[in-house]
PDB file of N, CA and C in Angstrom:
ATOM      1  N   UNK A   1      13.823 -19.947 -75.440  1.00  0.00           N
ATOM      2  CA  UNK A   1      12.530 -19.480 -75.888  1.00  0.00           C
ATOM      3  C   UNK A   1      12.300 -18.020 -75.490  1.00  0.00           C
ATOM      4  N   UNK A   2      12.676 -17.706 -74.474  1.00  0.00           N
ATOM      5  CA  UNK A   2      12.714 -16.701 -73.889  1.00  0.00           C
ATOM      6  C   UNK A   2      13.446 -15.240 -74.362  1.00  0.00           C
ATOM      7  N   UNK A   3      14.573 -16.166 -74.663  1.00  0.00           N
ATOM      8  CA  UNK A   3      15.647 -14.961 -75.451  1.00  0.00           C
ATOM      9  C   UNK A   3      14.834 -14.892 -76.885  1.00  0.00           C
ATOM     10  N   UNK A   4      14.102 -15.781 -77.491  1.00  0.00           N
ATOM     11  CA  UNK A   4      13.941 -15.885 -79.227  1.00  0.00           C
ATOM     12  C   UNK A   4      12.396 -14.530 -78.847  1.00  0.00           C
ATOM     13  N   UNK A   5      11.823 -14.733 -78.057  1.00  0.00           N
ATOM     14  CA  UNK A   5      10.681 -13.763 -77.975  1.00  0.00           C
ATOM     15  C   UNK A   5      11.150 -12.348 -77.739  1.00  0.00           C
ATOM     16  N   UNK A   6      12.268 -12.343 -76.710  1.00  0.00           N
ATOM     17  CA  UNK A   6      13.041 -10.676 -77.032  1.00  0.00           C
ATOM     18  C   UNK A   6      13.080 -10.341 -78.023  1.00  0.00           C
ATOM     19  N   UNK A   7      13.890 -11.333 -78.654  1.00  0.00           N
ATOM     20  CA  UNK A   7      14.783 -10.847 -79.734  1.00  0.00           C
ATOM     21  C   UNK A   7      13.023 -10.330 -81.218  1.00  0.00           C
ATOM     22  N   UNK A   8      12.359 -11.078 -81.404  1.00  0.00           N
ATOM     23  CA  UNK A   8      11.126 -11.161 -82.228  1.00  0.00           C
ATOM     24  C   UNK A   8      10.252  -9.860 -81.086  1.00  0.00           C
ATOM     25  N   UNK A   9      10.051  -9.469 -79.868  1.00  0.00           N
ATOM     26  CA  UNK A   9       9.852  -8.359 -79.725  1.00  0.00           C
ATOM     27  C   UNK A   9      10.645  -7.263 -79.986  1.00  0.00           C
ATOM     28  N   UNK A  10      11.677  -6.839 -79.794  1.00  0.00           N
ATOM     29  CA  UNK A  10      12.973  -5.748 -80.751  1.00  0.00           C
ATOM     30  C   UNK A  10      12.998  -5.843 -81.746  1.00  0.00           C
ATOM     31  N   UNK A  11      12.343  -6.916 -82.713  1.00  0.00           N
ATOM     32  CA  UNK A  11      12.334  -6.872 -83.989  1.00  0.00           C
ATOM     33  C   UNK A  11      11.435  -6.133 -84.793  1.00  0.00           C
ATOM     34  N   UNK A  12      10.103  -6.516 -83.740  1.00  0.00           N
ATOM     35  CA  UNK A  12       8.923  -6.242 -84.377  1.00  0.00           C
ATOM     36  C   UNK A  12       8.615  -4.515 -83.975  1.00  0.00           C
ATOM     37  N   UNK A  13       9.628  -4.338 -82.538  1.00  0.00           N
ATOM     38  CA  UNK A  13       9.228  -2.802 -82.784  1.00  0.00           C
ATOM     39  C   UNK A  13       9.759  -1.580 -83.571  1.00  0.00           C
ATOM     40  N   UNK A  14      10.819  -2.412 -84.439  1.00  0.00           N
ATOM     41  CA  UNK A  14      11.257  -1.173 -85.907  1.00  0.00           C
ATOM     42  C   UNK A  14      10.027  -1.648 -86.432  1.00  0.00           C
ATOM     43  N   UNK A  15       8.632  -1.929 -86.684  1.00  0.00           N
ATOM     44  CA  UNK A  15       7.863  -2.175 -87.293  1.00  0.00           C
ATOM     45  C   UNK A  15       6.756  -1.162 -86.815  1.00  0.00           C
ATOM     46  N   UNK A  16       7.082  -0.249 -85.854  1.00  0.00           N
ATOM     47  CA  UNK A  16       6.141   0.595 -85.048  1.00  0.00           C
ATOM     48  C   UNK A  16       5.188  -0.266 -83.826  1.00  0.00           C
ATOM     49  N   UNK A  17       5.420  -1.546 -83.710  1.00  0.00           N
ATOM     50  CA  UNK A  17       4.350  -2.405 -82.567  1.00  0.00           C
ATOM     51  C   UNK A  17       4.946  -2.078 -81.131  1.00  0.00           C
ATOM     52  N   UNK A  18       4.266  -1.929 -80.339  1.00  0.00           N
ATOM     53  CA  UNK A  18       4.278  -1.694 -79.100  1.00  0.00           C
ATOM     54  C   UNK A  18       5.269  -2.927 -78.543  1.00  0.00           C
ATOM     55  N   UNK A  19       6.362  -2.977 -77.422  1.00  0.00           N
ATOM     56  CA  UNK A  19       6.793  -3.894 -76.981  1.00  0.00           C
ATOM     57  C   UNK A  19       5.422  -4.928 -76.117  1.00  0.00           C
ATOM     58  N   UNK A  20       6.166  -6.221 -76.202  1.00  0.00           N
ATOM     59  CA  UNK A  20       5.241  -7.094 -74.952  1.00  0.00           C
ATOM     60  C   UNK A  20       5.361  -6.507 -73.378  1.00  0.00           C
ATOM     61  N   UNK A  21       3.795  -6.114 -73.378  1.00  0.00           N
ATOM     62  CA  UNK A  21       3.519  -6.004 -72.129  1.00  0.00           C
ATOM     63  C   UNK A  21       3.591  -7.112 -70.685  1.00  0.00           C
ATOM     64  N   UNK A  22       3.423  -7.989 -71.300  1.00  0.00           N
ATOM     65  CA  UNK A  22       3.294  -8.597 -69.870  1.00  0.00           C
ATOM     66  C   UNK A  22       4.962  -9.558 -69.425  1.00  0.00           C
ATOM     67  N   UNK A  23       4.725  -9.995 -68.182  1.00  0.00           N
ATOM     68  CA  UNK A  23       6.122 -10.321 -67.674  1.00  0.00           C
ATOM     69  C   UNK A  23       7.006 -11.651 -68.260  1.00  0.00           C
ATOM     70  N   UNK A  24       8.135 -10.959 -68.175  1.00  0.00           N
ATOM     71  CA  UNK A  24       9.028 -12.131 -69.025  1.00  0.00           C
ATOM     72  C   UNK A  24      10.036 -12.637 -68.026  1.00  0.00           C
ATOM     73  N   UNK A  25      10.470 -14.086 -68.367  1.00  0.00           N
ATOM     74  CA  UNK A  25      11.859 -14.230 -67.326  1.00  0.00           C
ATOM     75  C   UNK A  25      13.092 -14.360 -68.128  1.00  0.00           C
ATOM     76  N   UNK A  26      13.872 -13.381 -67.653  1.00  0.00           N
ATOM     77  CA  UNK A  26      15.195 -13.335 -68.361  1.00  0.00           C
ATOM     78  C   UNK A  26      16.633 -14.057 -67.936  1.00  0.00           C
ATOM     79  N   UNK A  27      17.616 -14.430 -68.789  1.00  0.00           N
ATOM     80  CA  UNK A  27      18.332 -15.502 -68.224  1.00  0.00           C
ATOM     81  C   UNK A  27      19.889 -15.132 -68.539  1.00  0.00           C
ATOM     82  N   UNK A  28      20.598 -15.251 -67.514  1.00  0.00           N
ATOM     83  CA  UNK A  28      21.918 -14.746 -67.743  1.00  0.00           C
ATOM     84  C   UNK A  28      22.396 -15.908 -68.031  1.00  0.00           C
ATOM     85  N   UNK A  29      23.732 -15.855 -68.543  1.00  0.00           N
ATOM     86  CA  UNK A  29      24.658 -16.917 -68.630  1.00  0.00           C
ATOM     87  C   UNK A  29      24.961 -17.879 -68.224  1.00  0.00           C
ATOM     88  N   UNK A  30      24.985 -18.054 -66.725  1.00  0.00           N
ATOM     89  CA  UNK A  30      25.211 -18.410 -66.124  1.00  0.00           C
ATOM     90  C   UNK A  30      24.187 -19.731 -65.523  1.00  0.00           C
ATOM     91  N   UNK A  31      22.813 -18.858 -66.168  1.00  0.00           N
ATOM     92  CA  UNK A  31      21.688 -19.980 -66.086  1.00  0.00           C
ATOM     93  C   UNK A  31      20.455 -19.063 -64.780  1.00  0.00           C
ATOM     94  N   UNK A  32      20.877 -18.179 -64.370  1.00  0.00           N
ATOM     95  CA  UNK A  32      19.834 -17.683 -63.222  1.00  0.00           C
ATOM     96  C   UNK A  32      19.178 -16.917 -63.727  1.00  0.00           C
ATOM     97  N   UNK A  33      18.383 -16.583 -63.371  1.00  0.00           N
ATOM     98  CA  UNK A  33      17.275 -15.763 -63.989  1.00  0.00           C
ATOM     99  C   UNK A  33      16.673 -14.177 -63.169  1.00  0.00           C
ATOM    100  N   UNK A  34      16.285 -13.737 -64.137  1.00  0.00           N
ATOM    101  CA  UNK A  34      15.173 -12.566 -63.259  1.00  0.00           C
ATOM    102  C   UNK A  34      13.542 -11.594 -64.392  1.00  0.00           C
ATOM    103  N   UNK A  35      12.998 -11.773 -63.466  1.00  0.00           N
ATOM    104  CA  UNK A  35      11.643 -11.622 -64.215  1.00  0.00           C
ATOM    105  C   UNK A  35      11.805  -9.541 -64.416  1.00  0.00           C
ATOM    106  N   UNK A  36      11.262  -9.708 -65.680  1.00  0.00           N
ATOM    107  CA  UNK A  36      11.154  -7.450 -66.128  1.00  0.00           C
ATOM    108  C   UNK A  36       9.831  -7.656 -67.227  1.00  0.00           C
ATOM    109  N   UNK A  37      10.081  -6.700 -67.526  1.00  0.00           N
ATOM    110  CA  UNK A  37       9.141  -5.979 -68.855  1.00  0.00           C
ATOM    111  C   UNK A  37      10.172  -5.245 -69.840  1.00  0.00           C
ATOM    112  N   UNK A  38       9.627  -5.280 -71.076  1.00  0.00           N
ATOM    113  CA  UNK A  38       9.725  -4.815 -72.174  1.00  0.00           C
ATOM    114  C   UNK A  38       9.190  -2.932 -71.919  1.00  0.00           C
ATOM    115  N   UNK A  39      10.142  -2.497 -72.415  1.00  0.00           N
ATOM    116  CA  UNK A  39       9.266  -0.725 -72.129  1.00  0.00           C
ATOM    117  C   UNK A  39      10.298   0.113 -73.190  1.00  0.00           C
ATOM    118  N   UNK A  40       9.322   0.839 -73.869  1.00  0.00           N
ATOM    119  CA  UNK A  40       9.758   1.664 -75.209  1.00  0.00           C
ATOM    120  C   UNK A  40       9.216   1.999 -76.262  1.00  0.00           C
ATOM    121  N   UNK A  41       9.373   2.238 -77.085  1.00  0.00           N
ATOM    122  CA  UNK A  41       9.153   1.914 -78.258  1.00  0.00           C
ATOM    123  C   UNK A  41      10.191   1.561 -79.438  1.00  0.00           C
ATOM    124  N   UNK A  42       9.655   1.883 -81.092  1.00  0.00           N
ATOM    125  CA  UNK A  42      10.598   1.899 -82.255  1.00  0.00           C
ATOM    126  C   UNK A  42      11.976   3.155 -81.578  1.00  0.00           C
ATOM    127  N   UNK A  43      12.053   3.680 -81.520  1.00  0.00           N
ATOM    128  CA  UNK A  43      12.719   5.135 -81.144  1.00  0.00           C
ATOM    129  C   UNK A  43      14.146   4.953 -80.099  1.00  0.00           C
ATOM    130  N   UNK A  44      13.318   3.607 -78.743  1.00  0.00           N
ATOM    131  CA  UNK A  44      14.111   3.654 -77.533  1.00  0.00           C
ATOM    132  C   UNK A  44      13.509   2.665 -76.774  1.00  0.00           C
ATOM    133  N   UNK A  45      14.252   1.951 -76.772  1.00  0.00           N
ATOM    134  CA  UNK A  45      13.808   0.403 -75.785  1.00  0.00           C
ATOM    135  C   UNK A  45      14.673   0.286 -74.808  1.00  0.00           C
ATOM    136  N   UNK A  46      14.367  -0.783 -73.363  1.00  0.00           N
ATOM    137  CA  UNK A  46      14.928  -1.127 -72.090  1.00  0.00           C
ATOM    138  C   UNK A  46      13.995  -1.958 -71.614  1.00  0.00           C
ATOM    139  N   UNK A  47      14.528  -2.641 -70.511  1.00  0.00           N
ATOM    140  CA  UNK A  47      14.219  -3.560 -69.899  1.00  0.00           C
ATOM    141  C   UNK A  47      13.848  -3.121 -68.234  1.00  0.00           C
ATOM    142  N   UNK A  48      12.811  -3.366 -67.946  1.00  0.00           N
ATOM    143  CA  UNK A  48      12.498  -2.799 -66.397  1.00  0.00           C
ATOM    144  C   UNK A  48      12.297  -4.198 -65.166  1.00  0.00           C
ATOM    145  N   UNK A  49      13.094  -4.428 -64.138  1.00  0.00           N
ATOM    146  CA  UNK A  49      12.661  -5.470 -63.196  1.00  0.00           C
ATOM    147  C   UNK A  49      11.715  -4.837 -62.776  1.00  0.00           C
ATOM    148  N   UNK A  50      11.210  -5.962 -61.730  1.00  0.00           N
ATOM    149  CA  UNK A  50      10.232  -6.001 -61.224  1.00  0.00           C
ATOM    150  C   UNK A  50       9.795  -4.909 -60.344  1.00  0.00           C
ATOM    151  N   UNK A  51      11.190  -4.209 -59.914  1.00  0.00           N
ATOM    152  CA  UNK A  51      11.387  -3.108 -58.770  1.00  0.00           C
ATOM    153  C   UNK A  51      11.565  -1.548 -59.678  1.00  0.00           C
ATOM    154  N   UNK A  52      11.384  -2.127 -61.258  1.00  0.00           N
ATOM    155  CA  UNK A  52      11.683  -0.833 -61.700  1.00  0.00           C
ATOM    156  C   UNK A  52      12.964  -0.425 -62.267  1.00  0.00           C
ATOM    157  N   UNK A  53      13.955  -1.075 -61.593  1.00  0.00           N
ATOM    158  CA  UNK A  53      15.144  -0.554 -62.240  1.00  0.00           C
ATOM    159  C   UNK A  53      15.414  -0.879 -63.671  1.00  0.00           C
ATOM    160  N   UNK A  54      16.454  -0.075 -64.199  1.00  0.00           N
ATOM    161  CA  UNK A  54      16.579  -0.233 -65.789  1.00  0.00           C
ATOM    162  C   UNK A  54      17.044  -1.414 -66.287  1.00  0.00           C
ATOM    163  N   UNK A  55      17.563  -2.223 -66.732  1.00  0.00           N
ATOM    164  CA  UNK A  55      18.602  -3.241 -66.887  1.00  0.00           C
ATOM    165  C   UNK A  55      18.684  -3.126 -68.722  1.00  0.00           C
ATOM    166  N   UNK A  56      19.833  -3.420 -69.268  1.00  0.00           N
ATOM    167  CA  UNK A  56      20.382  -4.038 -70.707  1.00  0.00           C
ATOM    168  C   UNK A  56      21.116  -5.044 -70.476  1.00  0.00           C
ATOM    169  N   UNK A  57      21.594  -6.119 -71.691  1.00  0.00           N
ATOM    170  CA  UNK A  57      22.054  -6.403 -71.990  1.00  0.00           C
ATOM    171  C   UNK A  57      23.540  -6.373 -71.983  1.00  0.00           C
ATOM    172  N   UNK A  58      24.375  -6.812 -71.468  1.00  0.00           N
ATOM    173  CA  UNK A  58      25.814  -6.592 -71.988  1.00  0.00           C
ATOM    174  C   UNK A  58      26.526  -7.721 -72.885  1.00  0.00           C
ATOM    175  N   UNK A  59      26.780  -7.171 -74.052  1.00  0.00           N
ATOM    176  CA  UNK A  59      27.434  -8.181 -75.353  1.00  0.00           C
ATOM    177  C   UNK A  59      28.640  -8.941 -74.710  1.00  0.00           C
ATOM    178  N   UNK A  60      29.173  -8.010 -73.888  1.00  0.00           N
ATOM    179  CA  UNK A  60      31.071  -8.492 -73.802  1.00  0.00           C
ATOM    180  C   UNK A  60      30.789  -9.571 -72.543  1.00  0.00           C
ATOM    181  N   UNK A  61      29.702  -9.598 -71.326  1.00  0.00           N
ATOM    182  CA  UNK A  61      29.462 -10.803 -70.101  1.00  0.00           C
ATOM    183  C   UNK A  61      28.584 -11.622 -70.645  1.00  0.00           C
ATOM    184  N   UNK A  62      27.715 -11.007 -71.701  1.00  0.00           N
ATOM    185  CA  UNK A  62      26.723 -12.477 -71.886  1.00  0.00           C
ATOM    186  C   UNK A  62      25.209 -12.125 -70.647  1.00  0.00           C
ATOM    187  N   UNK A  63      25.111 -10.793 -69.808  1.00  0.00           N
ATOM    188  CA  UNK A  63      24.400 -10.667 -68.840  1.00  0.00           C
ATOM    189  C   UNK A  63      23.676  -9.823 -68.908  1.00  0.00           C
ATOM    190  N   UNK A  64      22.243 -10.073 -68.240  1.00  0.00           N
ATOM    191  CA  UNK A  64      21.527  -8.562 -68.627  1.00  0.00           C
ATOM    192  C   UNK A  64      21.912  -7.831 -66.657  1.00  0.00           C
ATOM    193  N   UNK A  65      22.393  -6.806 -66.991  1.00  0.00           N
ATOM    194  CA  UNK A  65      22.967  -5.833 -65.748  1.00  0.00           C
ATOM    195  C   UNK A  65      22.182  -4.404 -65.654  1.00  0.00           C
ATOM    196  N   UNK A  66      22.250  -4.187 -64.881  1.00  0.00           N
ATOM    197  CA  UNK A  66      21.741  -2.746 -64.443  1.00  0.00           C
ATOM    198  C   UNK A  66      22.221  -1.680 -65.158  1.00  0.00           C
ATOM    199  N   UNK A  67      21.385  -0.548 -65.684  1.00  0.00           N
ATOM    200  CA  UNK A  67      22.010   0.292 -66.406  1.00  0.00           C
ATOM    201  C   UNK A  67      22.634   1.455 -65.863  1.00  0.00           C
ATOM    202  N   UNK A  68      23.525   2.303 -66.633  1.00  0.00           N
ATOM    203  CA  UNK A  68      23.613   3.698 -65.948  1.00  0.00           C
ATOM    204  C   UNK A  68      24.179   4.166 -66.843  1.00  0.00           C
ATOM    205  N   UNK A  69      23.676   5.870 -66.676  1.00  0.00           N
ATOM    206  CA  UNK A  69      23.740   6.357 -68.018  1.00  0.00           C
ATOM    207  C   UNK A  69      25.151   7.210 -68.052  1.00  0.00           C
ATOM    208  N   UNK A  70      25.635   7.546 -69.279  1.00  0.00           N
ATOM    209  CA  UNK A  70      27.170   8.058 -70.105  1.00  0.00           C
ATOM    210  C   UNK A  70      27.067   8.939 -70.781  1.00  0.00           C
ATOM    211  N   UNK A  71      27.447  10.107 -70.859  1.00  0.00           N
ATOM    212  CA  UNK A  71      27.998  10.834 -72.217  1.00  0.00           C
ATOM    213  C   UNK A  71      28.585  10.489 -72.944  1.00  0.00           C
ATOM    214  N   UNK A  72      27.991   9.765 -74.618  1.00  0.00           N
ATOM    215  CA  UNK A  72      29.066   9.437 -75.635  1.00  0.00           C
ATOM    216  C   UNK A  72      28.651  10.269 -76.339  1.00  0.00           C
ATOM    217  N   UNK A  73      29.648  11.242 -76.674  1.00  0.00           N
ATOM    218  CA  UNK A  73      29.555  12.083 -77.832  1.00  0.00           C
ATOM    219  C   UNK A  73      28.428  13.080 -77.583  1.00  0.00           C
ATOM    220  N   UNK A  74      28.553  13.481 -75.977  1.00  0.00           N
ATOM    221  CA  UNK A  74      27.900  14.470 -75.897  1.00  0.00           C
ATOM    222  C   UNK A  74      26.159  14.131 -75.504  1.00  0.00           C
ATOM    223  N   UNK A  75      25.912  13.442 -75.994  1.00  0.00           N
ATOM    224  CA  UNK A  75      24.386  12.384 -75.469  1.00  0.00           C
ATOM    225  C   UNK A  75      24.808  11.161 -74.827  1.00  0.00           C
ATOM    226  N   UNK A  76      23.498  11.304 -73.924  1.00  0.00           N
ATOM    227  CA  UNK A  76      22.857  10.517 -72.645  1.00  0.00           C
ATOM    228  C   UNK A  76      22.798   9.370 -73.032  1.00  0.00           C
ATOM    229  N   UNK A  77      23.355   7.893 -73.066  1.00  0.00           N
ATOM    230  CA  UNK A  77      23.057   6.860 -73.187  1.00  0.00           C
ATOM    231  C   UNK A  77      23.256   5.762 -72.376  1.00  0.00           C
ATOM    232  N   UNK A  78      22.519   4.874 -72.373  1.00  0.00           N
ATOM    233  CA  UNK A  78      22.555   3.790 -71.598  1.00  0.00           C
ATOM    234  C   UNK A  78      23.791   2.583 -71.173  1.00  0.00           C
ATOM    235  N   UNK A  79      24.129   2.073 -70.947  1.00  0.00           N
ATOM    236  CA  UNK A  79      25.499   1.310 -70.897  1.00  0.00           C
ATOM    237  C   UNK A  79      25.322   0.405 -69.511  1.00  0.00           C
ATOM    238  N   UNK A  80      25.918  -0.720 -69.432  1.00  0.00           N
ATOM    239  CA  UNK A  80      25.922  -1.426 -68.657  1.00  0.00           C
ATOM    240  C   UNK A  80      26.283  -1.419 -67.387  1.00  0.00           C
ATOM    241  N   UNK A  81      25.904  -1.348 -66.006  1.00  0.00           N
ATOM    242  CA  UNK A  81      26.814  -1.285 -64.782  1.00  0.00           C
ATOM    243  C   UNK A  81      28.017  -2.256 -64.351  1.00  0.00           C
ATOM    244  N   UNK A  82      27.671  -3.553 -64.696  1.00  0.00           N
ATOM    245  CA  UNK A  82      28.851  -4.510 -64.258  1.00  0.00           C
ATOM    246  C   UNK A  82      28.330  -5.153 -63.278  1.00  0.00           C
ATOM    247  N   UNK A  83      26.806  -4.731 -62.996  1.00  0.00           N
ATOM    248  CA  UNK A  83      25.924  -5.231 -61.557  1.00  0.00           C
ATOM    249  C   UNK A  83      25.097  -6.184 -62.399  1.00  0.00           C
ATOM    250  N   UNK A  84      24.731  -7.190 -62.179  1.00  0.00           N
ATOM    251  CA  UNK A  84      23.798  -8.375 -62.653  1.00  0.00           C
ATOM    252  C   UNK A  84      22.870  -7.896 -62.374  1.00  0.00           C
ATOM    253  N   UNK A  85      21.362  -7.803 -63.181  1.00  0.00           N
ATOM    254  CA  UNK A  85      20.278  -7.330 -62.348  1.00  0.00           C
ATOM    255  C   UNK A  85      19.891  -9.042 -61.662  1.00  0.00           C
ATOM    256  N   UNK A  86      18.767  -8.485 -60.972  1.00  0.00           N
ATOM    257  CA  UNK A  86      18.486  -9.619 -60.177  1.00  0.00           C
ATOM    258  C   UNK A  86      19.247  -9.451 -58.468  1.00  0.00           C
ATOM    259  N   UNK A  87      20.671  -8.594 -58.906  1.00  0.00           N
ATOM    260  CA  UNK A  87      21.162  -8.469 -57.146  1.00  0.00           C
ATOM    261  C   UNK A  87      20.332  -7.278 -56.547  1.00  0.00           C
ATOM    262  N   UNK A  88      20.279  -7.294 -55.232  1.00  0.00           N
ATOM    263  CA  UNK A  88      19.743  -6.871 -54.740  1.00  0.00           C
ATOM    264  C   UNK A  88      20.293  -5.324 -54.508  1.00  0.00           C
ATOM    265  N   UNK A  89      18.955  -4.440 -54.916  1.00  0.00           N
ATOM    266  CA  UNK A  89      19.417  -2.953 -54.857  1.00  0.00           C
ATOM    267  C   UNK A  89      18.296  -2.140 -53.854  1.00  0.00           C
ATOM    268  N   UNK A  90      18.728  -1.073 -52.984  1.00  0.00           N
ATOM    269  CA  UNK A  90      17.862   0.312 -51.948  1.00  0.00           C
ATOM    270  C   UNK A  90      17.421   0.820 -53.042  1.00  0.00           C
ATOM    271  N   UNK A  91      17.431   1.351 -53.810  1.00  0.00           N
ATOM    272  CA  UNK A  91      16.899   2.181 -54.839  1.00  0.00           C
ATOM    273  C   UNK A  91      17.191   2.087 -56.363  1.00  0.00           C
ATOM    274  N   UNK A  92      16.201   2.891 -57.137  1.00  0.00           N
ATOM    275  CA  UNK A  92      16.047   2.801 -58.369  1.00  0.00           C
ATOM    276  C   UNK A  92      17.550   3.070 -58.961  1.00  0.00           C
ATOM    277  N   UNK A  93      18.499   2.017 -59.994  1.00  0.00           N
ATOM    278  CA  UNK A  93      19.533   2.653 -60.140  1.00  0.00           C
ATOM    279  C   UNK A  93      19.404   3.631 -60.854  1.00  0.00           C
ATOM    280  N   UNK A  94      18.181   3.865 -62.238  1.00  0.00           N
ATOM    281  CA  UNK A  94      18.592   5.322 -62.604  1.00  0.00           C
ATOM    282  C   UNK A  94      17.078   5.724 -62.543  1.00  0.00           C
ATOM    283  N   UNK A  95      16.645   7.415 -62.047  1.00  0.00           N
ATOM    284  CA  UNK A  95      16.095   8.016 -62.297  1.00  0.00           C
ATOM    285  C   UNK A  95      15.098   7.874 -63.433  1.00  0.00           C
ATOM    286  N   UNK A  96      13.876   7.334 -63.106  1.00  0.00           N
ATOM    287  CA  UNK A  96      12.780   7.552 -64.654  1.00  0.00           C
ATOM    288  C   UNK A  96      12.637   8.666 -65.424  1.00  0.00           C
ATOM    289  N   UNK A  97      12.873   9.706 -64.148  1.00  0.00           N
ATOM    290  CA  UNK A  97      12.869  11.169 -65.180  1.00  0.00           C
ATOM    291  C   UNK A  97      13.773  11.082 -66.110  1.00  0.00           C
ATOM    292  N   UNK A  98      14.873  11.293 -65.831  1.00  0.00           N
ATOM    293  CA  UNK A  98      15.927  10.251 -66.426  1.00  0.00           C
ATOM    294  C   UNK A  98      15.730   9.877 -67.527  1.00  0.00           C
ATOM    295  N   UNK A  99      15.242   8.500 -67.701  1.00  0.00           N
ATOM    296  CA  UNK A  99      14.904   8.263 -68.776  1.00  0.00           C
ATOM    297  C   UNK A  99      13.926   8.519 -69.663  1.00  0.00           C
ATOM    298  N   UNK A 100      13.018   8.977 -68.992  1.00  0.00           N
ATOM    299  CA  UNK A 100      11.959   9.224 -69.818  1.00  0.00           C
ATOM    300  C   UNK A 100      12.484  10.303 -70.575  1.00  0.00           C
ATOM    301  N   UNK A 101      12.729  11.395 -70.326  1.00  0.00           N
ATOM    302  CA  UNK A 101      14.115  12.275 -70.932  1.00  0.00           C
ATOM    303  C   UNK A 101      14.608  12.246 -72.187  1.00  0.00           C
ATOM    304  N   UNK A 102      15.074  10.760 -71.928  1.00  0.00           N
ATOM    305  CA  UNK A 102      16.270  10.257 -72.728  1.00  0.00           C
ATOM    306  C   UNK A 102      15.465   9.845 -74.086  1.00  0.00           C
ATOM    307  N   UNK A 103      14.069   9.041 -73.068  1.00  0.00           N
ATOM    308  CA  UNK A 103      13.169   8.333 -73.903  1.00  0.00           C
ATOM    309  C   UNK A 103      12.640   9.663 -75.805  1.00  0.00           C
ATOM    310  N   UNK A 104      12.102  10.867 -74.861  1.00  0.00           N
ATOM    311  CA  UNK A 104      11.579  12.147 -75.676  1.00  0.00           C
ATOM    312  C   UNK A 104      12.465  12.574 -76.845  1.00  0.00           C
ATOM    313  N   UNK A 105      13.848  12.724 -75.985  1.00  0.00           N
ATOM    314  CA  UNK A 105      14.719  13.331 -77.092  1.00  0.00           C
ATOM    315  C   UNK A 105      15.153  11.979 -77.973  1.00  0.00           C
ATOM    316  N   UNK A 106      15.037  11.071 -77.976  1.00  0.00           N
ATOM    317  CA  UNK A 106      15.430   9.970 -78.978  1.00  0.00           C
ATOM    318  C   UNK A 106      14.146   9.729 -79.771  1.00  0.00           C
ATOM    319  N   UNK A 107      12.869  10.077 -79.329  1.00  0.00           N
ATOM    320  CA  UNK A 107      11.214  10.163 -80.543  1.00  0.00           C
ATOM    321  C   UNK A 107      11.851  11.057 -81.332  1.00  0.00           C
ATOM    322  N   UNK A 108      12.130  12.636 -81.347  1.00  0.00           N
ATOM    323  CA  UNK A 108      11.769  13.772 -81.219  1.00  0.00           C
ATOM    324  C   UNK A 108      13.456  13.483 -82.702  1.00  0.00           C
ATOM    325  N   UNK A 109      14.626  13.350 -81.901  1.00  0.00           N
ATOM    326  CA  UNK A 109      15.590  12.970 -83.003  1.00  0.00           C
ATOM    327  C   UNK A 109      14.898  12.190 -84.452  1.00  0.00           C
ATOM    328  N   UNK A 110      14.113  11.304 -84.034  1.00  0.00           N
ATOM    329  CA  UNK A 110      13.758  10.489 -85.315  1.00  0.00           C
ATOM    330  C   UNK A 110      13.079  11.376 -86.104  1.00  0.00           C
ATOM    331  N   UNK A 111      11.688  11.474 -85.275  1.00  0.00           N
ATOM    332  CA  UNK A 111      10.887  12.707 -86.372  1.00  0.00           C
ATOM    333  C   UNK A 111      11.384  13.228 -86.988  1.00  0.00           C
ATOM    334  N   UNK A 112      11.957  13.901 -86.571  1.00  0.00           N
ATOM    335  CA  UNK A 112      13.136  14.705 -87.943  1.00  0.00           C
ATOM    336  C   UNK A 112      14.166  14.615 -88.270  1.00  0.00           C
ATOM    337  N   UNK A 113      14.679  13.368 -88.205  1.00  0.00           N
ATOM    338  CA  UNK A 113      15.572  12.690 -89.701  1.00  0.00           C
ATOM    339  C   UNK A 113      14.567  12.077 -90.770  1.00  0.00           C
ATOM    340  N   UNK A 114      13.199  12.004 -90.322  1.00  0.00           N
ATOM    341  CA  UNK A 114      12.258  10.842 -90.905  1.00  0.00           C
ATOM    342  C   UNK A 114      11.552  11.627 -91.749  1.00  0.00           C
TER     343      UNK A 114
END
């Protein structure tokens, strides 16, 4: 149920709707869980725990993991750590400036292809 409301929130925000605000529990593979938020918009979406850190999805474990960001092709993007979120971390793994950053220049790209 949980995964079907992600998936119908990412859907609905190519529609311009704001992601769901309030807290969700997310579920790895494995069956364990960890509670985040939805944060983004149409433009640039992610997943925030409870502590803030970034987390995605990874297609190839089946897990949502901590993010950290890559140069592909010259831009900043997100990619998986190999860390499960939910383990225990001292600090934010990436920088909000950071993303928020990342967040601007991915609005700012659309506007003008659009």
């Amino acid at each position: 149920m949980k995964k079907l409301l992600l998936i119908i929130s990412m859907t609905t925000m190519a529609f311009c709707v704001p992601a769901y605000e309030g807290k969700i529990e997310f579920k790895h593979q494995n069956g364990s869980t960890f509670k985040g938020y939805l944060k983004g918009d149409e433009y640039f979406s992610w997943i925030e725990d409870e502590k803030k850190n970034i987390v995605i999805f990874n297609e190839n474990s089946k897990n949502y993991e901590y993010a950290k960001i890559k140069y592909i092709d010259g831009v900043k993007s997100l990619i998986p750590s190999g860390i499960k979120a939910g383990t225990s971390l001292n600090q934010f793994f990436i920088i909000h400036k950071t993303l928020m950053d990342m967040w601007s220049k991915k609005r700012e790209e659309r506007k003008y292809h659009n």
